[in-house]
PDB file of N, CA and C in Angstrom:
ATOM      1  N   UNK A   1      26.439  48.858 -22.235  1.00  0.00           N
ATOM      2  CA  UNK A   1      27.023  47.542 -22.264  1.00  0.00           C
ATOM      3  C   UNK A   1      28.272  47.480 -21.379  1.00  0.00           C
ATOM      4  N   UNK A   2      29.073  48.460 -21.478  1.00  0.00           N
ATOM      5  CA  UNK A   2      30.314  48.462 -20.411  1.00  0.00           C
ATOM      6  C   UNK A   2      30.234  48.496 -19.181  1.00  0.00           C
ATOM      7  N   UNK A   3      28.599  49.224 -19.078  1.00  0.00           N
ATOM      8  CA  UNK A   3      28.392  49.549 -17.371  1.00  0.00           C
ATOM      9  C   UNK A   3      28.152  47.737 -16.970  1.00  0.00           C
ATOM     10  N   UNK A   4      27.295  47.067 -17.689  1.00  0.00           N
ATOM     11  CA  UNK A   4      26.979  46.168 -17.275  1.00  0.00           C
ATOM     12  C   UNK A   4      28.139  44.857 -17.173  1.00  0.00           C
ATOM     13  N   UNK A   5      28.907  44.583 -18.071  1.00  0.00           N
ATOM     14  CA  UNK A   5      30.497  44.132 -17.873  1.00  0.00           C
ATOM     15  C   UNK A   5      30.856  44.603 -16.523  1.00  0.00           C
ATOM     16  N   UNK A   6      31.013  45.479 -16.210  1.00  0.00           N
ATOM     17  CA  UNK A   6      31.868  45.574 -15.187  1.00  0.00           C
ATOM     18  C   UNK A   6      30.978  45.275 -13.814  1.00  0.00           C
ATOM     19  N   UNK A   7      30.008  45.704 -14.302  1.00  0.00           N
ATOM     20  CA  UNK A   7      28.887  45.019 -13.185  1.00  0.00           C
ATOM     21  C   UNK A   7      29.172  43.541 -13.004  1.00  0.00           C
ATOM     22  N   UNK A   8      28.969  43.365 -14.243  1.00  0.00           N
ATOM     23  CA  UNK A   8      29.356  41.264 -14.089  1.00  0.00           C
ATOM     24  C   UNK A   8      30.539  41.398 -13.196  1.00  0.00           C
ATOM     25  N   UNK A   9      31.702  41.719 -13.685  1.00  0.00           N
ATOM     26  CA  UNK A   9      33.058  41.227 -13.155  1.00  0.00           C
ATOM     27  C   UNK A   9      32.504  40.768 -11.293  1.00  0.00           C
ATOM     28  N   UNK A  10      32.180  42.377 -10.898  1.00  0.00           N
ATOM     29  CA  UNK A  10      31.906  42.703  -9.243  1.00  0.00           C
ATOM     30  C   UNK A  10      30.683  41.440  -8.713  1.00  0.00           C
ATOM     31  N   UNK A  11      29.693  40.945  -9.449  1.00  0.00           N
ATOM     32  CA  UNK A  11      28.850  40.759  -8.832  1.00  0.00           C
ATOM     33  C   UNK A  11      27.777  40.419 -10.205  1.00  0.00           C
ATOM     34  N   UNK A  12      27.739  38.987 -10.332  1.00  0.00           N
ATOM     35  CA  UNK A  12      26.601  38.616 -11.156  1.00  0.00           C
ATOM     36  C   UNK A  12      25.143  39.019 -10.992  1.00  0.00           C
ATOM     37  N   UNK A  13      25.100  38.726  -9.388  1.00  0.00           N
ATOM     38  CA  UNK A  13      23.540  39.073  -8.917  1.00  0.00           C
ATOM     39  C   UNK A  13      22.883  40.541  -9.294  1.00  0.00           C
ATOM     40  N   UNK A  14      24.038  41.495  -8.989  1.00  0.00           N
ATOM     41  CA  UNK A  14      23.581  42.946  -9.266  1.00  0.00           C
ATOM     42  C   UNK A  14      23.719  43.173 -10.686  1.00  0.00           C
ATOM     43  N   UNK A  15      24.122  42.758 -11.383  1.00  0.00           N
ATOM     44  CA  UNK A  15      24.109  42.355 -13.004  1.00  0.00           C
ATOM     45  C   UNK A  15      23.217  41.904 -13.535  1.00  0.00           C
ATOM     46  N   UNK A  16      22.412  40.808 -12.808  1.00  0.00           N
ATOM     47  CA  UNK A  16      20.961  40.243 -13.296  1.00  0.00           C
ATOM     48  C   UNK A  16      20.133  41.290 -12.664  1.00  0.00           C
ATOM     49  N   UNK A  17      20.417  41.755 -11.341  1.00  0.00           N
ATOM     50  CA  UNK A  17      19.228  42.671 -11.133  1.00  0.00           C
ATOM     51  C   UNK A  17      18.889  44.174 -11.683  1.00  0.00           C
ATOM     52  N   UNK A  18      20.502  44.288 -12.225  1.00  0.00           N
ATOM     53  CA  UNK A  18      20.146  45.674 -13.463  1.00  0.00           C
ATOM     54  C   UNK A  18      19.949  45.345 -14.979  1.00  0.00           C
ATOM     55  N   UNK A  19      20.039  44.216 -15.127  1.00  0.00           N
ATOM     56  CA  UNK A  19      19.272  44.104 -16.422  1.00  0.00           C
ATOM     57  C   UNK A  19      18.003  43.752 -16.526  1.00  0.00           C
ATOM     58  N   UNK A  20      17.665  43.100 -15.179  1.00  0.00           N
ATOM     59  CA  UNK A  20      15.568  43.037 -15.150  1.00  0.00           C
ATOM     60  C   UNK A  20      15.622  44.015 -15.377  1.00  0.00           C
ATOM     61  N   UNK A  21      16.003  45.027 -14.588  1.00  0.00           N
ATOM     62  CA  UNK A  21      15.071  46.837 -14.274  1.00  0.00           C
ATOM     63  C   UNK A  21      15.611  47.398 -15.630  1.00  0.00           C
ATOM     64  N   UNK A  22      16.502  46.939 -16.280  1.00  0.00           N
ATOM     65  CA  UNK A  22      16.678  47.393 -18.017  1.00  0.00           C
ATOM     66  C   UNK A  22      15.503  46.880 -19.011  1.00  0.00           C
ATOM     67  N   UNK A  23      15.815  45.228 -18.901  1.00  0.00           N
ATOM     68  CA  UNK A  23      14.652  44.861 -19.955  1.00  0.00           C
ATOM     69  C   UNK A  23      14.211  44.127 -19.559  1.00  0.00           C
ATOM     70  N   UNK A  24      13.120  44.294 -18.880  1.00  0.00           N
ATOM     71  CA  UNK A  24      12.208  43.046 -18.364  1.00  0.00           C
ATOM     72  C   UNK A  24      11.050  42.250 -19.206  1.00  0.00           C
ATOM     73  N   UNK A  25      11.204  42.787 -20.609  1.00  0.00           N
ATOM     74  CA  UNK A  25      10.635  41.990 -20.833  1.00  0.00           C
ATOM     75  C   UNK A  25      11.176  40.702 -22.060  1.00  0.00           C
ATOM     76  N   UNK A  26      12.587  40.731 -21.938  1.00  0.00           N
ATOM     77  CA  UNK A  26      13.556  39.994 -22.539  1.00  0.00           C
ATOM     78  C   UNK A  26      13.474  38.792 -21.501  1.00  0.00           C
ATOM     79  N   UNK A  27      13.409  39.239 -20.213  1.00  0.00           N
ATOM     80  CA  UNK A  27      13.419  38.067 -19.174  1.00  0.00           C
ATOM     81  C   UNK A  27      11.910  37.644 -19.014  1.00  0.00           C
ATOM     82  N   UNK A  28      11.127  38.064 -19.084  1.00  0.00           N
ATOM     83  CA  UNK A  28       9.565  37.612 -19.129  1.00  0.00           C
ATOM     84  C   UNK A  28       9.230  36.307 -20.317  1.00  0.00           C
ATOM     85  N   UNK A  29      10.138  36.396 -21.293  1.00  0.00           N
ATOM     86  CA  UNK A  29       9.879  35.856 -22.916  1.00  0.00           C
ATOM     87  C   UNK A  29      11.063  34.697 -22.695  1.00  0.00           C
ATOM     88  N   UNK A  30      12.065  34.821 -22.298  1.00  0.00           N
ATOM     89  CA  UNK A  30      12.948  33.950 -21.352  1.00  0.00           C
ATOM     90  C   UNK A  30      12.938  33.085 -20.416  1.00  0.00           C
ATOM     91  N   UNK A  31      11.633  33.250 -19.544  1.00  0.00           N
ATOM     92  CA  UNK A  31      11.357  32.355 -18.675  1.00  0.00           C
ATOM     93  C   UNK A  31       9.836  32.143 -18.578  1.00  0.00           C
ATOM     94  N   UNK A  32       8.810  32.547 -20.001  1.00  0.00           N
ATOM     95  CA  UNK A  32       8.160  32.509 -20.190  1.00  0.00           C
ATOM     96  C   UNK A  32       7.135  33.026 -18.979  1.00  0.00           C
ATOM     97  N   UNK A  33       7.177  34.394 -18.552  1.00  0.00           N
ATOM     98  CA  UNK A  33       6.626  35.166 -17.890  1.00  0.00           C
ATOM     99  C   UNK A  33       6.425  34.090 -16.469  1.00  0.00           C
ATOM    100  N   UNK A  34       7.191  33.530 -16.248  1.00  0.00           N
ATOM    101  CA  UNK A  34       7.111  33.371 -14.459  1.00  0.00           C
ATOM    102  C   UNK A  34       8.210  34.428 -13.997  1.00  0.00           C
ATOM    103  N   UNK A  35       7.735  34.457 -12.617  1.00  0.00           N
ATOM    104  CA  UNK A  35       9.046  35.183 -11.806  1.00  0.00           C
ATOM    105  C   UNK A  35       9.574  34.481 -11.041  1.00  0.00           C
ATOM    106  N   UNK A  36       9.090  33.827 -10.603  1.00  0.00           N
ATOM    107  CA  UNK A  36       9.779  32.531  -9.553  1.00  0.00           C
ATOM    108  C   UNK A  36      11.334  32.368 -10.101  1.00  0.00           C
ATOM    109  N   UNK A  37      11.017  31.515 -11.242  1.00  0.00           N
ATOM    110  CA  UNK A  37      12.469  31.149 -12.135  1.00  0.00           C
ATOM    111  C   UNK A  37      13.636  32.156 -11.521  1.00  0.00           C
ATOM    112  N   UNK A  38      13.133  33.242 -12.485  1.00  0.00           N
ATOM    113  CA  UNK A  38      14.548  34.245 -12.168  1.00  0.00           C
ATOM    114  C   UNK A  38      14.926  34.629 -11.115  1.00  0.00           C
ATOM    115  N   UNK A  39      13.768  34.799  -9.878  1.00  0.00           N
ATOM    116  CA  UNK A  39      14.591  34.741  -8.448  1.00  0.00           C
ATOM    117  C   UNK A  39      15.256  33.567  -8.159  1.00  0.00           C
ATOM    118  N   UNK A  40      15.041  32.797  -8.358  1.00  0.00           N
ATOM    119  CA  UNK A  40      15.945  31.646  -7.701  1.00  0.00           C
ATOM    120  C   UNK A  40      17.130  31.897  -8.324  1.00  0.00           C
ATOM    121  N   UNK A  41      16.705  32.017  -9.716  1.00  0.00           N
ATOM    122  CA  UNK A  41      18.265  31.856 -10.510  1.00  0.00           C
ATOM    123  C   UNK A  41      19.358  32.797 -10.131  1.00  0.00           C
ATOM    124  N   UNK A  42      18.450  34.324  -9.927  1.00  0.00           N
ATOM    125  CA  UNK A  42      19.644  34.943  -9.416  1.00  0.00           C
ATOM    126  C   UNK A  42      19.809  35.086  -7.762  1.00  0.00           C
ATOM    127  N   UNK A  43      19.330  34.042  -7.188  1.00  0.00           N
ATOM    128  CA  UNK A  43      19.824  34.088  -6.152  1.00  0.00           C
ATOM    129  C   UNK A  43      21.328  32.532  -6.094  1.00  0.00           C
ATOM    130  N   UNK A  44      20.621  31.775  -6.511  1.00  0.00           N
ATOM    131  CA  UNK A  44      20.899  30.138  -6.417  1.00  0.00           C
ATOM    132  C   UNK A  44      22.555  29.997  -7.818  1.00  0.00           C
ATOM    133  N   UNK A  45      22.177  30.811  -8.557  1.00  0.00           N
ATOM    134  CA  UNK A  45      22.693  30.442  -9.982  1.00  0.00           C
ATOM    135  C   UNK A  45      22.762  31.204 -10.969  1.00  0.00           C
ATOM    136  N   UNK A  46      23.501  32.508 -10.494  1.00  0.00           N
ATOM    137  CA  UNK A  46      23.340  33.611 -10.990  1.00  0.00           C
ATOM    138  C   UNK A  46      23.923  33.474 -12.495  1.00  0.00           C
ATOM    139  N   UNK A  47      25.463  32.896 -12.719  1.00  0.00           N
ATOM    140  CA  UNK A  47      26.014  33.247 -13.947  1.00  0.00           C
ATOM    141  C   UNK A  47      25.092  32.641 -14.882  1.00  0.00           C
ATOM    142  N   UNK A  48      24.355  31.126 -14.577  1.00  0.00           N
ATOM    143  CA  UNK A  48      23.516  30.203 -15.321  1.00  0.00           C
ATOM    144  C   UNK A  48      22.477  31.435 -15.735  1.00  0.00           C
ATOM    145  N   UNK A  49      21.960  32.481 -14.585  1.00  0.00           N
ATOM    146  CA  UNK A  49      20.602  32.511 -15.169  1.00  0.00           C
ATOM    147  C   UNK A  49      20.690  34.034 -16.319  1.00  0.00           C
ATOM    148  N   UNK A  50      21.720  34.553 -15.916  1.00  0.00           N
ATOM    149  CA  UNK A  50      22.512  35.285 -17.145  1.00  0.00           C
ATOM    150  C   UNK A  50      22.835  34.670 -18.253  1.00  0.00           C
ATOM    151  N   UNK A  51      23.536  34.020 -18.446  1.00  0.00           N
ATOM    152  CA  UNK A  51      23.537  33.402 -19.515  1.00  0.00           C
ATOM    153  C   UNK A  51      22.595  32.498 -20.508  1.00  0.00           C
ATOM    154  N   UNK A  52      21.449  32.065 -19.411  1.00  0.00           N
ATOM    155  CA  UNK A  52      19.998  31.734 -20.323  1.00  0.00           C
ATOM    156  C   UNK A  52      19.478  32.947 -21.051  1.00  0.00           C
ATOM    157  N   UNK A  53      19.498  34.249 -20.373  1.00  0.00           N
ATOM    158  CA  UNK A  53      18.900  34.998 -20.815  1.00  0.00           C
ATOM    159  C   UNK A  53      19.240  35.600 -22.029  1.00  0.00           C
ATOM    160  N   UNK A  54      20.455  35.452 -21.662  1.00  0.00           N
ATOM    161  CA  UNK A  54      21.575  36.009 -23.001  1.00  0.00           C
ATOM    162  C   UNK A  54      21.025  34.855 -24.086  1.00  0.00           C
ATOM    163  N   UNK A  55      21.658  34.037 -23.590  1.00  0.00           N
ATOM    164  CA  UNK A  55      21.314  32.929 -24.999  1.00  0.00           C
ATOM    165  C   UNK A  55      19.907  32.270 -25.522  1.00  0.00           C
ATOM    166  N   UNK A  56      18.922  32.557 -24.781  1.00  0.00           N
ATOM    167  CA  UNK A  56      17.665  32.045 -25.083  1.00  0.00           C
ATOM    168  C   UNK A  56      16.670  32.964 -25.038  1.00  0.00           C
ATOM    169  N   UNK A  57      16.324  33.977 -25.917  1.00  0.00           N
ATOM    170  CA  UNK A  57      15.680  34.904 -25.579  1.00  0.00           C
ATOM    171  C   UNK A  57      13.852  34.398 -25.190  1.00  0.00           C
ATOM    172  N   UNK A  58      13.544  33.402 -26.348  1.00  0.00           N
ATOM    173  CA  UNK A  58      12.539  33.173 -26.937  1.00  0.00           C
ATOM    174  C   UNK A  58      11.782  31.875 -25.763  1.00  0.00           C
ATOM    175  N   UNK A  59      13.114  31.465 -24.837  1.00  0.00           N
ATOM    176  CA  UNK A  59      12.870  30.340 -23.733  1.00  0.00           C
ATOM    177  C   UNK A  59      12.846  29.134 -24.440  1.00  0.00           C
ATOM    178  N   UNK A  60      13.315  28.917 -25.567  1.00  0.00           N
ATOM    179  CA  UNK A  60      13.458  27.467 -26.259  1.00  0.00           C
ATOM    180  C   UNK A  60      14.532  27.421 -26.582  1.00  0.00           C
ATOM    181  N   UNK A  61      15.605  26.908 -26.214  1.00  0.00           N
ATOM    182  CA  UNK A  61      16.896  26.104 -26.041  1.00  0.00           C
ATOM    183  C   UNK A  61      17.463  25.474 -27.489  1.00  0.00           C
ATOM    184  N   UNK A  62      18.478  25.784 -27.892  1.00  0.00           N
ATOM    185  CA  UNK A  62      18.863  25.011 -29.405  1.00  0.00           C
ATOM    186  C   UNK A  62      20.395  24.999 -29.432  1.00  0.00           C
ATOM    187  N   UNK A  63      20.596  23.492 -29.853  1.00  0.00           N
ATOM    188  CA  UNK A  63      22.111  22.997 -30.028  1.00  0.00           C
ATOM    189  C   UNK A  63      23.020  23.634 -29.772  1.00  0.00           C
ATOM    190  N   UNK A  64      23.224  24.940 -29.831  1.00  0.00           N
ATOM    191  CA  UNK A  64      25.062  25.849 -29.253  1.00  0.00           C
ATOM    192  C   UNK A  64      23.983  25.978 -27.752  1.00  0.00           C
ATOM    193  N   UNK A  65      23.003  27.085 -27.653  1.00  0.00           N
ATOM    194  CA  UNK A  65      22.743  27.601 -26.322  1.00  0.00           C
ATOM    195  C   UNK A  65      23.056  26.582 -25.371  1.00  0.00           C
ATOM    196  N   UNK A  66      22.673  25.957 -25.621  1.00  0.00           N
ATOM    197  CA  UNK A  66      23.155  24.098 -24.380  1.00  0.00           C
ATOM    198  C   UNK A  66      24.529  24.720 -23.866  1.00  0.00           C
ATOM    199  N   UNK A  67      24.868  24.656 -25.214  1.00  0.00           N
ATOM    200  CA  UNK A  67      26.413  24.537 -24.499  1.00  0.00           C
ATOM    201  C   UNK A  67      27.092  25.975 -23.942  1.00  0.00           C
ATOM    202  N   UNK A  68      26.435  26.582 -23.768  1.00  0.00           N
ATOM    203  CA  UNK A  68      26.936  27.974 -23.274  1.00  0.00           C
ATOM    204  C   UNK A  68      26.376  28.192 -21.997  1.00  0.00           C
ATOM    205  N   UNK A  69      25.274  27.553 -21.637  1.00  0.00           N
ATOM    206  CA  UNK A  69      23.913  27.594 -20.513  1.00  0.00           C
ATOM    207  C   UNK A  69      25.202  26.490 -20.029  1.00  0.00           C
ATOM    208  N   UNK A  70      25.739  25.187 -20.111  1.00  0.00           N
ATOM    209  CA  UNK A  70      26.655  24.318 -19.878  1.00  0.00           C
ATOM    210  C   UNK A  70      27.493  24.856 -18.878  1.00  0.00           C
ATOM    211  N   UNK A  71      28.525  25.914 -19.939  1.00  0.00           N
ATOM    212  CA  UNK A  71      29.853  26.728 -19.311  1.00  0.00           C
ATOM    213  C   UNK A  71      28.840  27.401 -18.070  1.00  0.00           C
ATOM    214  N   UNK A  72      28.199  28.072 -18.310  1.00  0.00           N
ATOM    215  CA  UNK A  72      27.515  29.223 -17.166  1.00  0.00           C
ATOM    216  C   UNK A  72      27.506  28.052 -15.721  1.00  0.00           C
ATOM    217  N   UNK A  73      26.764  27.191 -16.279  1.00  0.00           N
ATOM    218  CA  UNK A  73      26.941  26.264 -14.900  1.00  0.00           C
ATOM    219  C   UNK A  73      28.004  25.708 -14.068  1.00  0.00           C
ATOM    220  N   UNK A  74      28.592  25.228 -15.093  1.00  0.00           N
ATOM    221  CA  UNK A  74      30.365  25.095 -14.715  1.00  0.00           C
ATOM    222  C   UNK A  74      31.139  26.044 -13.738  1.00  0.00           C
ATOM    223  N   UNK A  75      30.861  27.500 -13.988  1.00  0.00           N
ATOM    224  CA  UNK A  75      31.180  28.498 -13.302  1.00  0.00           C
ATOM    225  C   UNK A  75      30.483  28.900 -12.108  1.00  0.00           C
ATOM    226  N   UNK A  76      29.565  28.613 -11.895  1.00  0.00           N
ATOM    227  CA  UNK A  76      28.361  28.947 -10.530  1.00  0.00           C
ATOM    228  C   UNK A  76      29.038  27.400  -9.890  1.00  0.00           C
ATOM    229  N   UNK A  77      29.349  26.625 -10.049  1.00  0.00           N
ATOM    230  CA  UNK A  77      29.921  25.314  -9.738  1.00  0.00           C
ATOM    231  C   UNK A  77      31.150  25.704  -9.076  1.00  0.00           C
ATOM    232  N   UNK A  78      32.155  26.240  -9.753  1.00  0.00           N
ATOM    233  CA  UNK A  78      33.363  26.788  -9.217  1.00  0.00           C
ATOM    234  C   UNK A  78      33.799  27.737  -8.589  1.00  0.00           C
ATOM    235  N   UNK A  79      31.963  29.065  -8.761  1.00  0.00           N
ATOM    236  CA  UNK A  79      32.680  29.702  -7.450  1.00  0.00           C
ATOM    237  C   UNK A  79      31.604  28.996  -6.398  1.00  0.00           C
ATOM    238  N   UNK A  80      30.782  27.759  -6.069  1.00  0.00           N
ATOM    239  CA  UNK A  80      30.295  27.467  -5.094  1.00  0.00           C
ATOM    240  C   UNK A  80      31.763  26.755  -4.276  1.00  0.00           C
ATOM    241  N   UNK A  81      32.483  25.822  -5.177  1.00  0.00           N
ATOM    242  CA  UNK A  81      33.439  24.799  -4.484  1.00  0.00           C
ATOM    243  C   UNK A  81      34.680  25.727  -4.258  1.00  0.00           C
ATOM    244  N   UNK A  82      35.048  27.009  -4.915  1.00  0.00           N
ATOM    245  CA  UNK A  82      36.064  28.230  -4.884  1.00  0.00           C
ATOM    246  C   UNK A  82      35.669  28.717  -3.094  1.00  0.00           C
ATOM    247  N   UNK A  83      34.172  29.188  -2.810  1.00  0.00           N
ATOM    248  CA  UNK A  83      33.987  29.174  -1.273  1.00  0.00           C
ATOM    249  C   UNK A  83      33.993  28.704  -0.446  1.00  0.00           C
ATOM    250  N   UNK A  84      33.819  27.047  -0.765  1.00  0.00           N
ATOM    251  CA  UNK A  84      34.072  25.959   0.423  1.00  0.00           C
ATOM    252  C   UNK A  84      35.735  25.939   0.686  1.00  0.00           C
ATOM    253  N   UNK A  85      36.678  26.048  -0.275  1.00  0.00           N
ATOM    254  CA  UNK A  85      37.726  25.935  -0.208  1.00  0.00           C
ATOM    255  C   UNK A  85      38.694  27.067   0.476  1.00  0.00           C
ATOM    256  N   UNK A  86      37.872  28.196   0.339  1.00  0.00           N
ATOM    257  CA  UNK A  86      38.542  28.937   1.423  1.00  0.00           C
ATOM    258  C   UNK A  86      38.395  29.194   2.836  1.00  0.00           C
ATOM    259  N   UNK A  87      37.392  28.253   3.015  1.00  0.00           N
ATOM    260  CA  UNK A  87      37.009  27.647   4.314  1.00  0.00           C
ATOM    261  C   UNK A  87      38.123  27.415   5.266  1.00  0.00           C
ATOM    262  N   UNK A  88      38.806  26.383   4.336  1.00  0.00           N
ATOM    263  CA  UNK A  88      39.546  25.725   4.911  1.00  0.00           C
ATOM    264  C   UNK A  88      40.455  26.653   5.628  1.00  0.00           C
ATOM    265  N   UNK A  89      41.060  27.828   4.981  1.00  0.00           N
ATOM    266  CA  UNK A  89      41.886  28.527   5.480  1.00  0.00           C
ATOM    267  C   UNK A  89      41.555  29.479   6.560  1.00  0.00           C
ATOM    268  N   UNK A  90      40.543  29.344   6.654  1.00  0.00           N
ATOM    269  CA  UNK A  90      40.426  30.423   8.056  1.00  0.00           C
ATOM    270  C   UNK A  90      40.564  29.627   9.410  1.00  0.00           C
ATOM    271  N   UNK A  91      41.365  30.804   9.953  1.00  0.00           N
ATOM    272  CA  UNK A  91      41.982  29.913  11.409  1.00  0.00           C
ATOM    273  C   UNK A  91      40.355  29.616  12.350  1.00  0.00           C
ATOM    274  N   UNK A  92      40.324  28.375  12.392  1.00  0.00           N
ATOM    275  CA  UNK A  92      40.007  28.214  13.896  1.00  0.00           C
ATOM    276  C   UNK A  92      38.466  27.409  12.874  1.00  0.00           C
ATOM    277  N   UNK A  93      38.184  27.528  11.940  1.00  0.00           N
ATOM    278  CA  UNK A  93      36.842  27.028  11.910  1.00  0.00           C
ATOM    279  C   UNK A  93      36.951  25.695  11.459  1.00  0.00           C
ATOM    280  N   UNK A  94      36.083  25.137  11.797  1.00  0.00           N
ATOM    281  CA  UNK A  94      35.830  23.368  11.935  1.00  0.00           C
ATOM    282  C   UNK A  94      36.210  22.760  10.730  1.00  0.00           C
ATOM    283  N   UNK A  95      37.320  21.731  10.810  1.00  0.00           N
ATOM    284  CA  UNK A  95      37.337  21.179   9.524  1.00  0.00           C
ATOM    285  C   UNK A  95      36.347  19.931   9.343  1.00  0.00           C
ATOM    286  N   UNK A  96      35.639  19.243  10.291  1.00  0.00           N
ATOM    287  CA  UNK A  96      34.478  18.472   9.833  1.00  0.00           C
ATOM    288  C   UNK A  96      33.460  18.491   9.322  1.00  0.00           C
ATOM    289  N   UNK A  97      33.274  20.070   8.621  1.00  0.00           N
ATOM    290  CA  UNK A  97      31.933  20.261   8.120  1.00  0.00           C
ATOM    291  C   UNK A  97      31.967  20.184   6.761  1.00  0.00           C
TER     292      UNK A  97
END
């Protein structure tokens, strides 16, 4: 459990991709055995698709998980607009984009 914490801190993606190769079949029952899902997720929406997994084992969604699947999004939100914003600071690149 600690290895994987600290995995999170560094890098969500490598965090989802060592817990497939841990328990894959927590994520199979989670996204009801597609694979599609979870690549995107951990490419597109990594903290979200961690945190489904965490909170929805069974792939059916109930009153708290919402709201925790919620926060996860919130955060894939903030470090997408956290990278546009340091955009800004690098010398020389276009501010019209």
């Amino acid at each position: 459990m600690c290895l994987f914490i600290i995995l999170m801190l560094f890098s969500a993606r490598l965090a989802g991709l060592f817990w497939w190769a841990v328990n894959p079949d927590r994520w199979e029952r989670a996204f009801n055995d597609s694979i599609v899902w979870p690549i995107l997720g951990i490419i597109f929406l990594p903290f979200t698709t961690l945190m489904w997994v965490a909170v929805v084992p069974t792939g059916n969604p109930s009153g708290l998980d919402l709201v925790w699947v919620g926060f996860a999004v919130l955060i894939d939100i903030m470090n997408y607009a956290g990278g546009a914003a340091k955009r800004q600071a690098v010398p020389g690149y276009p501010s019209g984009y």
